[in-house]
Protein backbone atom coordinates (compact mmCIF):
# COMPACT_ATOMS: atom_id res chain seq x y z
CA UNK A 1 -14.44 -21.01 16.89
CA UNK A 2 -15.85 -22.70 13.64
CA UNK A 3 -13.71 -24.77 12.30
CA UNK A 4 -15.21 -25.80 9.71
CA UNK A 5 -16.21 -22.51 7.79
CA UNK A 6 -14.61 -23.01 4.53
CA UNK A 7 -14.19 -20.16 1.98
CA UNK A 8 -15.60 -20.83 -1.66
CA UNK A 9 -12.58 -21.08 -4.22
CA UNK A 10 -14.81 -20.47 -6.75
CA UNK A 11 -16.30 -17.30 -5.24
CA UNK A 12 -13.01 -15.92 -4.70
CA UNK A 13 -11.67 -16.60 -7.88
CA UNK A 14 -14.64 -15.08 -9.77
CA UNK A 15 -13.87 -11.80 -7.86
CA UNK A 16 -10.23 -11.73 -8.33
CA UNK A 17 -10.96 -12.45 -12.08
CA UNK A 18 -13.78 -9.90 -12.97
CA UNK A 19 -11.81 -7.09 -10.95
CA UNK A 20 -8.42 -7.58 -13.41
CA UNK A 21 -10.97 -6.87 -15.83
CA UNK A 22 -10.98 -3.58 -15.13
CA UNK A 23 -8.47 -1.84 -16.72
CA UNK A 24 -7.14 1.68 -16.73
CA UNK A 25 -4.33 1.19 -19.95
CA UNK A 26 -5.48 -2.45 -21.61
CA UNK A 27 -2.85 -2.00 -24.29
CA UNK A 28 -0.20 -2.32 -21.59
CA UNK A 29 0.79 -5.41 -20.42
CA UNK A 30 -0.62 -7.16 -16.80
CA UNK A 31 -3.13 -4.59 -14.89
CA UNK A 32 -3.28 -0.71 -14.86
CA UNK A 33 -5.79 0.56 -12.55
CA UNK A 34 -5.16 4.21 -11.27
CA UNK A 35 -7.27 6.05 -8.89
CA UNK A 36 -10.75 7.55 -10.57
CA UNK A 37 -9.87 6.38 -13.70
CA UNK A 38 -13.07 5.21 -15.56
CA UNK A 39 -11.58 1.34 -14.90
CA UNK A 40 -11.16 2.42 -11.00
CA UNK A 41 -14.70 3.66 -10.68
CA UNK A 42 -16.02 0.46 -12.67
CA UNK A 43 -14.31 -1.84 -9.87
CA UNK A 44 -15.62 0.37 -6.98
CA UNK A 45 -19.22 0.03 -8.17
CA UNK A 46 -18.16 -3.79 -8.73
CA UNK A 47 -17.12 -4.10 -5.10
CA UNK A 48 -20.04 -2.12 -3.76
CA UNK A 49 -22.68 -4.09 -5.73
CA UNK A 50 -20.70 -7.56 -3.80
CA UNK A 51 -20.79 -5.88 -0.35
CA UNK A 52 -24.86 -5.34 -0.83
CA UNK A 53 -25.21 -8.26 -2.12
CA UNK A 54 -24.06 -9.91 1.49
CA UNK A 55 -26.38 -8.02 3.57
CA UNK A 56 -23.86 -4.73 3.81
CA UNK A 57 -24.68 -1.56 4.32
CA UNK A 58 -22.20 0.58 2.33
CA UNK A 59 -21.31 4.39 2.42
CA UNK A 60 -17.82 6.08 1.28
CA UNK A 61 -16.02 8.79 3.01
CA UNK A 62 -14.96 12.56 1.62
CA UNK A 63 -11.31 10.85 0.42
CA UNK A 64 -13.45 8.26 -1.31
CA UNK A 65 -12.82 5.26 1.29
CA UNK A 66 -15.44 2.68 0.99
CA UNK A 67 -16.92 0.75 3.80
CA UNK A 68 -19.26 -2.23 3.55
CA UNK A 69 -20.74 -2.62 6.99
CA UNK A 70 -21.71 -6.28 8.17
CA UNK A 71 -23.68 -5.00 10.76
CA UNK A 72 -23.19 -6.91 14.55
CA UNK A 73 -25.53 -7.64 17.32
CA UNK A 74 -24.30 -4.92 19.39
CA UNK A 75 -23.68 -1.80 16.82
CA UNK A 76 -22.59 0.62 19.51
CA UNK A 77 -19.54 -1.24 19.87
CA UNK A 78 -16.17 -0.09 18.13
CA UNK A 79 -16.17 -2.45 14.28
CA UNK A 80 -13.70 -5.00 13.27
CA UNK A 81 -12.20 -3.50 10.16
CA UNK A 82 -10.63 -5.86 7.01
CA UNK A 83 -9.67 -5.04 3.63
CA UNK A 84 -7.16 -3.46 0.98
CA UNK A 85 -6.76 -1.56 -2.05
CA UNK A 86 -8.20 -1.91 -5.41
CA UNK A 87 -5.70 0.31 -7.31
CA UNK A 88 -2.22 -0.69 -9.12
CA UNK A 89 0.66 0.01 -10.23
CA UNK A 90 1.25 0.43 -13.94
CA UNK A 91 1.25 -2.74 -15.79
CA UNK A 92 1.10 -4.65 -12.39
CA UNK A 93 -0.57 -8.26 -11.10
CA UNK A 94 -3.96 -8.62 -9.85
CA UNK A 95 -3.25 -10.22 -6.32
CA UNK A 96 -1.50 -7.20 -4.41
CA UNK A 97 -4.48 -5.59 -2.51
CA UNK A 98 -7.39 -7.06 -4.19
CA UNK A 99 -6.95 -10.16 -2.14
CA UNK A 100 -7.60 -8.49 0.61
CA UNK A 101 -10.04 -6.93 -0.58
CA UNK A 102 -11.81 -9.94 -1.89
CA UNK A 103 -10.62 -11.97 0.76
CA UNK A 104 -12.49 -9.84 3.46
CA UNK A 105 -15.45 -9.89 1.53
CA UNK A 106 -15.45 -13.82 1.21
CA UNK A 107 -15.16 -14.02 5.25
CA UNK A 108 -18.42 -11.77 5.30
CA UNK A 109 -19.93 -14.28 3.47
CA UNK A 110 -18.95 -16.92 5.25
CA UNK A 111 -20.05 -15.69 8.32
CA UNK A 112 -23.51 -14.59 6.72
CA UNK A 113 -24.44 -17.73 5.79
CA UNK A 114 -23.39 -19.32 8.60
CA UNK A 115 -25.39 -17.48 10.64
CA UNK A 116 -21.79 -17.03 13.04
CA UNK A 117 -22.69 -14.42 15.94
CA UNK A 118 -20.47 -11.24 15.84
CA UNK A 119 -21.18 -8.82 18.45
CA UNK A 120 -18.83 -6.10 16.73
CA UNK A 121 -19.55 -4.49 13.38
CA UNK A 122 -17.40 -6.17 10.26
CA UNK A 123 -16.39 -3.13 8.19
CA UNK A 124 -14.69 -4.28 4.75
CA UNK A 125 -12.40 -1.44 3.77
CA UNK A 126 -11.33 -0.58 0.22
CA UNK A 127 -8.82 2.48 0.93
CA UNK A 128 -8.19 4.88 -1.56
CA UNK A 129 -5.10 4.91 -3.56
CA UNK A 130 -2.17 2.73 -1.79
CA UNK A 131 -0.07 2.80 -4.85
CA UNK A 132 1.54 5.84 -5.08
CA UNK A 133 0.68 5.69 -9.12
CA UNK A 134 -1.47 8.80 -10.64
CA UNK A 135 -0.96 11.45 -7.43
CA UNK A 136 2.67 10.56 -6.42
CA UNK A 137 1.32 10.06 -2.55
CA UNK A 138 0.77 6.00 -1.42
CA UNK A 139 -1.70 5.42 0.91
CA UNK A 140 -3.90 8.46 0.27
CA UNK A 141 -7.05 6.70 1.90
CA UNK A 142 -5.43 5.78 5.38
CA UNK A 143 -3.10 8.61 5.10
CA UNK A 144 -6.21 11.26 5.33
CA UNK A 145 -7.48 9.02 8.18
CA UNK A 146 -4.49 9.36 10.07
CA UNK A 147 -4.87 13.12 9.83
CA UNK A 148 -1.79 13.08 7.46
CA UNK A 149 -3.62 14.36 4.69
CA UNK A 150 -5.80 17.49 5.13
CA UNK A 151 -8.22 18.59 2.08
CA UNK A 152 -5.92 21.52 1.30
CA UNK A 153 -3.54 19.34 0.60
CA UNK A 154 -5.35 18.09 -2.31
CA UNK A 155 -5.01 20.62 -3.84
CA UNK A 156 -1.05 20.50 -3.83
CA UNK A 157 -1.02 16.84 -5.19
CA UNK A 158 -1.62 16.78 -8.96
CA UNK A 159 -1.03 13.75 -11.81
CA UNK A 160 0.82 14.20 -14.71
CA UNK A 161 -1.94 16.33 -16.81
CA UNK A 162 -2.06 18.69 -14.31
CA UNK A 163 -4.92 17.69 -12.65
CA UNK A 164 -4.99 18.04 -9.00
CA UNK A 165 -6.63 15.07 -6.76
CA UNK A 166 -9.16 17.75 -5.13
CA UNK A 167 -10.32 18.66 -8.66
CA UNK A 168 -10.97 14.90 -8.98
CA UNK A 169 -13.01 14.72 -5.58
CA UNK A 170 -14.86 17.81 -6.78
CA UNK A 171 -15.69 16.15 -9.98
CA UNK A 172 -17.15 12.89 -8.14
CA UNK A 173 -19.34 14.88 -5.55
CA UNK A 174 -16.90 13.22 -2.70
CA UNK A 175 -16.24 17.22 -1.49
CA UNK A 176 -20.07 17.06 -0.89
CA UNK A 177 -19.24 15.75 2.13
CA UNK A 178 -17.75 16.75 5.35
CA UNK A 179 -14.05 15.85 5.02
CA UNK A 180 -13.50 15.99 8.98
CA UNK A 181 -16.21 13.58 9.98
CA UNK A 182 -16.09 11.35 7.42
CA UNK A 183 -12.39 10.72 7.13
CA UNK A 184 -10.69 11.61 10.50
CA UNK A 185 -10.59 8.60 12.76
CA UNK A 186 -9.23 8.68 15.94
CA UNK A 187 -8.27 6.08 19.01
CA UNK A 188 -11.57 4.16 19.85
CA UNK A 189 -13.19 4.23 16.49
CA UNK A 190 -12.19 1.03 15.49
CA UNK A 191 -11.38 -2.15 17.89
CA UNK A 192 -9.11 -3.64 15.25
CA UNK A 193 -8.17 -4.51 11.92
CA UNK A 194 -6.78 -7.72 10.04
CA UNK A 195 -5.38 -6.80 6.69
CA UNK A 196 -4.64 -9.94 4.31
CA UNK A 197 -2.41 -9.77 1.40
CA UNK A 198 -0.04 -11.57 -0.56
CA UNK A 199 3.60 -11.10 0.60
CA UNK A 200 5.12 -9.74 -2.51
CA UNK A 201 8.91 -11.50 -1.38
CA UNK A 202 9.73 -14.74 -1.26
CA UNK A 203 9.99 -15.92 2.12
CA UNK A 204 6.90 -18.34 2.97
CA UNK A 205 7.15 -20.08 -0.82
CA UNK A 206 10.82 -20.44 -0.32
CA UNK A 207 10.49 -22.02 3.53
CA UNK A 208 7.11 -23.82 2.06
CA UNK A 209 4.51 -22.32 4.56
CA UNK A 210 0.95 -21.00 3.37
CA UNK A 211 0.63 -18.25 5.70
CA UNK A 212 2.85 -15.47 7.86
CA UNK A 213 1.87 -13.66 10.84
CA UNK A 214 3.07 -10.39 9.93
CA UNK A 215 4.62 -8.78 13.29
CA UNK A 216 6.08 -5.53 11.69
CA UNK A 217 5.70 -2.95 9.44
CA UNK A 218 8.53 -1.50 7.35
CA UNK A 219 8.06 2.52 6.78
CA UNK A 220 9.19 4.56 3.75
CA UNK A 221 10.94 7.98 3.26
CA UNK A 222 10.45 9.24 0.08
CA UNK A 223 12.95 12.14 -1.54
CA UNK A 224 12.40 14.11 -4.15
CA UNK A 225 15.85 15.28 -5.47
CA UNK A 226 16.46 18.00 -8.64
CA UNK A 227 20.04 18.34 -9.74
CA UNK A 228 20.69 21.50 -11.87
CA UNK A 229 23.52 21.87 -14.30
CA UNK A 230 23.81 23.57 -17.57
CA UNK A 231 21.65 22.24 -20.78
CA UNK A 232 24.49 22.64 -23.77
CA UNK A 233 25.17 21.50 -27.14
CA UNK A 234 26.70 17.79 -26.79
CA UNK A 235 29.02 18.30 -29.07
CA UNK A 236 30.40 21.18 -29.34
CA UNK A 237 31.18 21.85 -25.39
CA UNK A 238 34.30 20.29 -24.17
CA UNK A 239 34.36 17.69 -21.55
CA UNK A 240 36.25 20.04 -18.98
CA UNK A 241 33.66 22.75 -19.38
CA UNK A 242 30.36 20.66 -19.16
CA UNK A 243 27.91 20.71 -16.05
CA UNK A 244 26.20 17.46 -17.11
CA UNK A 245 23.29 16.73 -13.97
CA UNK A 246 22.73 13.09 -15.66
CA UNK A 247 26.45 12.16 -14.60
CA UNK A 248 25.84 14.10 -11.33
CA UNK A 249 22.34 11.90 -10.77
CA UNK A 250 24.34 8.87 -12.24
CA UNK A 251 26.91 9.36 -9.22
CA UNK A 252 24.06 10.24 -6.77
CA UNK A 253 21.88 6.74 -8.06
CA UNK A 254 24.83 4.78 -7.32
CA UNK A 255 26.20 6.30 -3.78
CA UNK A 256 22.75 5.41 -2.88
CA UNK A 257 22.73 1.96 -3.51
CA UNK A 258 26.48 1.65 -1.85
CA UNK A 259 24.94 3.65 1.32
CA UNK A 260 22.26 0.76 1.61
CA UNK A 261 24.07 -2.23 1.07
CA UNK A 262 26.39 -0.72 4.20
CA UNK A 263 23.93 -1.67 6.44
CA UNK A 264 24.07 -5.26 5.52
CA UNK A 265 20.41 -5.64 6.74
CA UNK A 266 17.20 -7.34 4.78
CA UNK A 267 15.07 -4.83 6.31
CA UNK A 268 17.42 -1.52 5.17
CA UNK A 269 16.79 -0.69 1.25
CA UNK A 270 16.87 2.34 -0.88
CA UNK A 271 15.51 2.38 -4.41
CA UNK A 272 15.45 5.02 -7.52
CA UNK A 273 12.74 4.03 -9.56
CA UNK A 274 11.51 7.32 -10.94
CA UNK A 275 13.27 9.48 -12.74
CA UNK A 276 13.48 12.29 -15.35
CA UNK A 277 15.98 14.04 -17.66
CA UNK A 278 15.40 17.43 -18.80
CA UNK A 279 15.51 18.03 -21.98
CA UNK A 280 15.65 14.16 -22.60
CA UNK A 281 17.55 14.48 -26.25
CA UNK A 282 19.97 12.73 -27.33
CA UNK A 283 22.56 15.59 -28.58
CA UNK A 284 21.80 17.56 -25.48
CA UNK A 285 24.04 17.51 -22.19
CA UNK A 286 20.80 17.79 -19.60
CA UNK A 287 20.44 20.72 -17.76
CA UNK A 288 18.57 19.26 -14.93
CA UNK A 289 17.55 15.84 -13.67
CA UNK A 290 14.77 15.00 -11.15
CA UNK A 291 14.42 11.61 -9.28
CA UNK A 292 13.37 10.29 -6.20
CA UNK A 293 14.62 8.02 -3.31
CA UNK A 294 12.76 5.68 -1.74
CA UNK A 295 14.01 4.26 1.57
CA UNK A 296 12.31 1.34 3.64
CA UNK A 297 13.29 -0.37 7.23
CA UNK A 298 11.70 -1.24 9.96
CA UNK A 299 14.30 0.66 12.52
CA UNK A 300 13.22 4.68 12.22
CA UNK A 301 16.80 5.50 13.75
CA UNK A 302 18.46 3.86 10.96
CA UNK A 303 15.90 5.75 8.28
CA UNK A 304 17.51 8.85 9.57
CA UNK A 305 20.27 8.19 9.46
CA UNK A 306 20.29 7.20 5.92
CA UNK A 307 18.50 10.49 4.93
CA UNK A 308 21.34 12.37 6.19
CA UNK A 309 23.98 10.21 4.51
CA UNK A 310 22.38 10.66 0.90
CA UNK A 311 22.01 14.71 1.72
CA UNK A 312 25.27 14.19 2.26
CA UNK A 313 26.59 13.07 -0.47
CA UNK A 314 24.29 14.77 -2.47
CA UNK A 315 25.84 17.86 -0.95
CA UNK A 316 29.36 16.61 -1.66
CA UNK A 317 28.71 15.52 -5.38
CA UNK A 318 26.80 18.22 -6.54
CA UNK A 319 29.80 20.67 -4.95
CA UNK A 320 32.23 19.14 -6.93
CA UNK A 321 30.34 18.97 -10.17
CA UNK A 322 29.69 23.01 -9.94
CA UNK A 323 25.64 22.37 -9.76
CA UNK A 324 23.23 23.42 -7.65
CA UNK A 325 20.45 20.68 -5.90
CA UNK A 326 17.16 20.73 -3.84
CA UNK A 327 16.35 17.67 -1.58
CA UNK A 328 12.82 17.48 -0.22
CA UNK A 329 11.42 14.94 2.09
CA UNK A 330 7.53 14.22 0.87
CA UNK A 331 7.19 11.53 2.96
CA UNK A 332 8.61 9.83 6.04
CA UNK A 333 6.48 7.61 7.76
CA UNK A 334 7.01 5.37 11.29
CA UNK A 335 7.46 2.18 11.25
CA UNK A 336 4.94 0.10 12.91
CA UNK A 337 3.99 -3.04 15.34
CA UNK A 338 0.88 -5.10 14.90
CA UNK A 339 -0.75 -6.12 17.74
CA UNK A 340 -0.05 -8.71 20.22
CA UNK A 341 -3.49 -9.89 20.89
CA UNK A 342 -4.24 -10.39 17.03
CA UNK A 343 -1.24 -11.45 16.45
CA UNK A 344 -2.39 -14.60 18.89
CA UNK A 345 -5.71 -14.73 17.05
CA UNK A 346 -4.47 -15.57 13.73
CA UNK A 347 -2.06 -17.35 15.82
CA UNK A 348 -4.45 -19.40 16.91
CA UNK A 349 -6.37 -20.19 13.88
CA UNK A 350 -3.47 -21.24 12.27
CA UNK A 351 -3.37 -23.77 15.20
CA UNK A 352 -6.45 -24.97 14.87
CA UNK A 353 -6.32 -25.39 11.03
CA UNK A 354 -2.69 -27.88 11.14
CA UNK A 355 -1.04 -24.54 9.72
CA UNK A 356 2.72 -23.89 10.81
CA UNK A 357 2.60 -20.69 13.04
CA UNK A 358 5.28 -18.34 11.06
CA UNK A 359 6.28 -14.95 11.93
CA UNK A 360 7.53 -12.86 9.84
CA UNK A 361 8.45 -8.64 8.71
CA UNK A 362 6.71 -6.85 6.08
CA UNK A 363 9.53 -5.12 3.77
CA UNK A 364 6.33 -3.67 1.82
CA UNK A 365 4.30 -0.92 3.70
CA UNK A 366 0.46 -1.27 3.41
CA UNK A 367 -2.53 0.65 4.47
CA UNK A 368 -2.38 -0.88 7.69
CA UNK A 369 0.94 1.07 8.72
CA UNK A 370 -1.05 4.65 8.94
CA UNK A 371 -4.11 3.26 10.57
CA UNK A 372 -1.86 1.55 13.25
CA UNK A 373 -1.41 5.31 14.57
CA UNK A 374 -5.57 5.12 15.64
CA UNK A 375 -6.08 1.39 16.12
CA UNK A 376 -4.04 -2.24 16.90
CA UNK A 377 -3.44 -4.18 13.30
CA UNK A 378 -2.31 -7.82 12.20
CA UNK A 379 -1.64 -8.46 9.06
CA UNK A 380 -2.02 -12.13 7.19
CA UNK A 381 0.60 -12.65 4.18
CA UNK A 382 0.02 -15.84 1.48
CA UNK A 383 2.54 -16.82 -0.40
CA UNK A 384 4.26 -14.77 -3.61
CA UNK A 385 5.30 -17.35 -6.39
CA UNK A 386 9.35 -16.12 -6.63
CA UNK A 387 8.73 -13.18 -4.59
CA UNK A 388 6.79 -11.31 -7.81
CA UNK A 389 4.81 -8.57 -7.03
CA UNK A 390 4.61 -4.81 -8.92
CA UNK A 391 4.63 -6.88 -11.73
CA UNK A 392 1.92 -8.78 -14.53
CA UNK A 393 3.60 -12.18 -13.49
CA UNK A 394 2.42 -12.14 -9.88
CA UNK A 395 0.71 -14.85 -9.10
CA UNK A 396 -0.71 -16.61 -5.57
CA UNK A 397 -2.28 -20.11 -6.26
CA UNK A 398 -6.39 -19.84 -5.74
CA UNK A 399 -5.63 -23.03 -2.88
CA UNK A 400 -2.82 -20.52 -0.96
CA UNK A 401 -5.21 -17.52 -1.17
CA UNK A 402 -8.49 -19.65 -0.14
CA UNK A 403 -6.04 -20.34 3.32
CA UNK A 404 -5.45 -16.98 4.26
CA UNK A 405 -8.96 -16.09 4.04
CA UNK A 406 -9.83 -19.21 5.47
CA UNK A 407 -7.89 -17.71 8.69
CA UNK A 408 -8.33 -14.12 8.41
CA UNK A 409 -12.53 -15.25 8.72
CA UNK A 410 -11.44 -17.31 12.41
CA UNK A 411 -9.16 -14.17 12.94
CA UNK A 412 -12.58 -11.40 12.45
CA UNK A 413 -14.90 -13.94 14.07
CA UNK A 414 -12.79 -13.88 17.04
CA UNK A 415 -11.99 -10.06 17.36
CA UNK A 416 -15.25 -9.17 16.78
CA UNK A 417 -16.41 -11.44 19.97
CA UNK A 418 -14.51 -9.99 22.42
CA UNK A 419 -15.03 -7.28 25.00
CA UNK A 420 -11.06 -6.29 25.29
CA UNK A 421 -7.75 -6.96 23.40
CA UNK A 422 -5.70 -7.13 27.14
């Protein structure tokens, strides 16, 4: 291994920097970038101009997945994938995917102009869409991959003007190309993949190390839930009379956060972040509410579980209230294992490089969860100053970020050398 490749702080930094740049809503605080937005495309071309600038070959897929392609001495052999998203959240950081990103791109470097041998392919990944932001789906990119995501589906997903994500692809020539061969991936394709990113909890800052071995995966179920009452004048219906779907969501909201602190487990949460009041005024009892539940843990058994506790009561409340309800499961991913033998190679950088070996659970689900179902993972956290993330005061110091790509470029030289994972 070369131990003394070093990434360039500088280099990274100027990356991270110019992509916050791009921004889809600059009068909102921190960074908005939402897929195909005019700020999105300007930081794809941004990222595609950096990948040819090391050497890369670069090509995108049907779903709009871009690949930079370090090419190896031995092309017929399955790549070494790396990378991340480029997209946020609304008014969120500029660490959570884009060090990955940039941080995959850095280790190309390195190993360009070190001359390093790599008999494998490097492919640096940017996946389309992990936030679940502008289309209401996360991991769009890796989900099509997966075969989760077929184009007619597209056509079902649509952002709040109405505008459906195949009308987007249409518009950008990506349904040009052949959405089966381009996107679909399947066991053998790819050897690996490394995914670095910051950890977006508090763990390593709070037990001081710079980098976690991820060994897990955390999955999410996402709910959609309407609750439909009667919309009536708020002041002149009695209280007795009144089939009020905010107080019947308010109950709901609240049995779901009991139902998840039951479990008295780190890894077991359920969250209502989004919701929406119809008609929304203030001398109106609302006449229907719509919200949805987001559950994460890394035991599928207990995900279940949950889901059938919060129909339940769902069931129960709405009964009792006189409303009606519909509960629809969007999403409900598997949770996921990364890979023994990469778990050893970053294992074994960290070794090399005086860094504690610490292994840890990812509460946050990534890209790398839905391309675990066609090839092995590892994933490489840094640090999250108070456990920030989804948020414009997330912050990883240059130094911690510099140390995870520092590994994650031992980590692809390694993979990308060998004949087997066994």
């Amino acid at each position: 291994m070369q131990q003394n490749v070093q990434a360039n702080i500088d280099r990274v930094a100027s990356d991270i920097e110019t992509l916050a740049t791009y921004n889809s809503f600059p009068e909102n605080p921190g960074v908005s970038r939402q897929l195909f937005t005019d700020a999105e495309l300007e930081a794809r071309s941004y990222v595609k101009e950096r990948m040819r600038a090391i050497g890369m070959s670069v090509h995108e897929d049907a779903i709009g997945n871009i690949y930079g392609v370090l090419e190896g001495t031995d092309p017929s052999l399955a790549p070494v994938w790396s990378g991340s998203h480029i997209d946020t959240v609304l008014s969120g950081g500029k660490y959570d995917g884009i060090v990955g990103v940039v941080g995959a791109l850095e280790a190309c470097r390195i190993i360009r102009e070190n001359n390093i041998p790599h008999a494998r392919s490097i492919v640096v990944l940017v996946f389309t869409s992990e936030e679940c932001g502008r289309f209401g789906m996360g991991c769009i990119g890796s989900r099509a991959m997966a075969g989760h995501l077929p184009l007619e589906k597209t056509k079902e997903l649509h952002d709040d003007a109405g505008i459906s994500l195949y009308q987007e692809l249409e518009r950008l020539g990506y349904t040009k190309l052949d959405y089966n061969k381009t996107v679909l991936k399947h066991r053998g394709d790819v050897f690996a993949s490394v995914e670095l990113h910051i950890e977006q909890a508090s763990m390593l800052e709070e037990a001081g190390y710079p980098v976690g071995i991820v060994q897990a995966i955390c999955a999410p179920t996402y709910i959609c839930v309407s609750i439909t009452g009667q919309q009536k004048h708020a002041g002149s219906t009695p209280m007795d009379v009144r089939k009020d779907a905010l107080c019947a969501a308010s109950e709901v909201i609240l049995t779901v956060e009991k139902l998840a602190r039951s479990y008295q487990n780190k890894h077991t949460v359920a969250t209502v972040g989004k919701i929406q009041v119809l008609p929304n005024s203030s001398n109106v009892i609302p006449g229907q509410v719509d919200f949805m539940i987001d559950i994460r843990d890394i035991d599928e058994a207990v995900k279940t579980e949950l889901t059938q506790k919060f129909h339940d009561a769902i069931r129960s409340i709405t009964a009792a209230r006189h409303l009606e309800y519909s509960f629809d499961v969007t999403t409900d991913d598997l949770p996921c294992s990364c890979d023994e033998a990469i778990l050893d190679a970053i294992a074994d950088s960290c070794r090399k490089r005086g860094l504690p070996e610490f292994k840890m659970t990812s509460g946050a689900y990534h890209d790398s969860l839905l391309i675990s179902e066609f090839t092995p993972i590892g994933m490489i956290f840094v640090p999250s100053k108070d456990g920030v993330s989804h948020n414009p005061d997330e912050y990883t110091s240059m130094e911690e970020i510099v140390c995870g790509v520092n590994v994650l470029t031992d980590t692809l030289i390694a993979l990308s050398n060998r004949e087997t994972l066994s």
